[in-house]
Protein backbone atom coordinates (compact mmCIF):
# COMPACT_ATOMS: atom_id res chain seq x y z
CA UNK A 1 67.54 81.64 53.75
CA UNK A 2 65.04 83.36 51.72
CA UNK A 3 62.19 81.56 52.50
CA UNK A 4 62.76 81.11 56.20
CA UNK A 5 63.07 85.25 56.32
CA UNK A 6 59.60 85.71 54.51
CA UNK A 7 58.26 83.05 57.24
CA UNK A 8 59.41 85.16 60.10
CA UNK A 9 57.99 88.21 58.51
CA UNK A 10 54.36 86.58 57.99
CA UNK A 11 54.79 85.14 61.44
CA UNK A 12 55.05 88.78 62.59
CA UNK A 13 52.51 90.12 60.42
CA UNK A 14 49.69 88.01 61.05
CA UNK A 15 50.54 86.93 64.89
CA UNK A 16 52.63 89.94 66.48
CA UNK A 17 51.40 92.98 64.35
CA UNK A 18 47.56 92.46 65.54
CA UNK A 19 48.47 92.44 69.11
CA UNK A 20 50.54 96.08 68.77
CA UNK A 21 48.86 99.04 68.26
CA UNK A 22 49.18 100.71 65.05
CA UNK A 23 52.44 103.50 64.57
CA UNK A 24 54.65 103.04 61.86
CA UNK A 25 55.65 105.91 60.52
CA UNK A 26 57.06 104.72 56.79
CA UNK A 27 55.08 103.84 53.78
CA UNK A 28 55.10 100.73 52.62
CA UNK A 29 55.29 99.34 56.50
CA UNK A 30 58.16 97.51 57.79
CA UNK A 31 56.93 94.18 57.00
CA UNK A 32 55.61 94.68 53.21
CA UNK A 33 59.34 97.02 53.17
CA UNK A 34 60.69 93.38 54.24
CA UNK A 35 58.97 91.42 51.83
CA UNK A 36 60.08 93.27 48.54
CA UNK A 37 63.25 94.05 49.66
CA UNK A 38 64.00 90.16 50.08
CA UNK A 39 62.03 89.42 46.71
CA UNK A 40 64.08 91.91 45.02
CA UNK A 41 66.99 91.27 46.54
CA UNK A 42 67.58 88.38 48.16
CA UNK A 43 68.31 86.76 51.48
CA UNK A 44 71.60 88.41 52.33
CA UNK A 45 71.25 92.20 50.91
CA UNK A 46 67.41 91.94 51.58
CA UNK A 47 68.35 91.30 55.33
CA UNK A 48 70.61 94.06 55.11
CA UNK A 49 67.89 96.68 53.87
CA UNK A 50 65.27 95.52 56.68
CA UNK A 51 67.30 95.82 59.70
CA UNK A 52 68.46 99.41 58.32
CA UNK A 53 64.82 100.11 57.63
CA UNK A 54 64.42 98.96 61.45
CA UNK A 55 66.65 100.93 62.80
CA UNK A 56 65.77 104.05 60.89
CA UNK A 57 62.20 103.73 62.56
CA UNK A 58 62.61 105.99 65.58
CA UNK A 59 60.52 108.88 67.21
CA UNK A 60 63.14 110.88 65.41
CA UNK A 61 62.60 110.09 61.86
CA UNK A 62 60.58 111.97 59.24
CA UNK A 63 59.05 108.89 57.96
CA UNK A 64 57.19 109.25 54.99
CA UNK A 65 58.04 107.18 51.73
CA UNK A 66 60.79 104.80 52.19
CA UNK A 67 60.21 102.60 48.69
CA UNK A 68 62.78 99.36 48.64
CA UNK A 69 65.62 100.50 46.23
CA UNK A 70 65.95 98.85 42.79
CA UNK A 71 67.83 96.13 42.06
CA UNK A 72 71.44 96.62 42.44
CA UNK A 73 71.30 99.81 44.19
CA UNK A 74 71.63 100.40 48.34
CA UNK A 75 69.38 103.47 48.26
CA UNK A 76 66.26 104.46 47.07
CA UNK A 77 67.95 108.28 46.16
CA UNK A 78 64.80 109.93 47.96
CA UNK A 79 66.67 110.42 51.61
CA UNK A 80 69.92 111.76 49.72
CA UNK A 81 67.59 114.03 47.93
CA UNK A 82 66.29 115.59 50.89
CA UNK A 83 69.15 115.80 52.79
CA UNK A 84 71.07 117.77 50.49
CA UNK A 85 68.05 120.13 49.62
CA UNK A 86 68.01 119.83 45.94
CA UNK A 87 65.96 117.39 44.13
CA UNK A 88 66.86 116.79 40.12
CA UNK A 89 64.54 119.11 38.58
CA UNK A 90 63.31 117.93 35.06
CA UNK A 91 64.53 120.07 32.34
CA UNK A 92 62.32 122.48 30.98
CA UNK A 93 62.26 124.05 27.49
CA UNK A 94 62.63 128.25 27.43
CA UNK A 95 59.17 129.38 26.41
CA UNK A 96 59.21 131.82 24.05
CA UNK A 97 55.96 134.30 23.58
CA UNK A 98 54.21 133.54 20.06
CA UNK A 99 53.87 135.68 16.99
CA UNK A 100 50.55 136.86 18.02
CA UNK A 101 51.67 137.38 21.50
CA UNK A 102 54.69 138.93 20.79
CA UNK A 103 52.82 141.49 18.44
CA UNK A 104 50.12 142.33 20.79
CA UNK A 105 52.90 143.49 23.67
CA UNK A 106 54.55 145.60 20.62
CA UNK A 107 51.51 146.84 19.13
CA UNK A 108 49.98 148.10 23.01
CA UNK A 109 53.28 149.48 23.90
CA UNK A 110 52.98 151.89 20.63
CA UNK A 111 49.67 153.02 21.40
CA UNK A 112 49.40 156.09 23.04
């Protein structure tokens, strides 16, 4: 099933795609989207992620990055991200002002 997927998708890249004029709206496009997501994840869940991808592409849509999830997952977390309006921020360490720093604010506060 596989194979015969990847066929129709470089049947439609290299014969239907040249005839259409240029619009999608996602990065990676629709076909190379189609590609990796049946590499990664085969016929049947691969198929599954294109024709979501497919219907997701509509004057609508944000577009924008649309990466094919990782193995085992349904989403790429990106659109959940965004939806919800908070992204996981990175921790960052508290940093505190050095010794020399520190003493220069105390030192110039002193001063008359």
């Amino acid at each position: 099933m596989k194979w015969f997927l990847k066929l129709l998708v470089k049947f439609y890249r290299y014969v239907i795609s040249p005839l259409l004029p240029q619009r999608c709206i996602y990065y990676p496009t629709c076909s190379t989207y189609a590609m990796e997501a049946l590499e990664v994840h085969g016929g049947f869940k691969g198929l599954i992620l294109i024709i979501k991808r497919i219907l997701s592409c509509n004057p609508f849509a944000k577009g924008g990055y649309d990466p094919v999830p990782e193995k085992g997952r349904w989403s790429n977390g990106l659109k959940d991200a965004d939806q919800t309006g908070t992204q996981e921020q990175p921790e960052v360490e508290s940093q505190q002002p050095c010794q020399c720093c520190s003493n220069q604010k105390s030192d110039s506060a002193t001063k008359p």
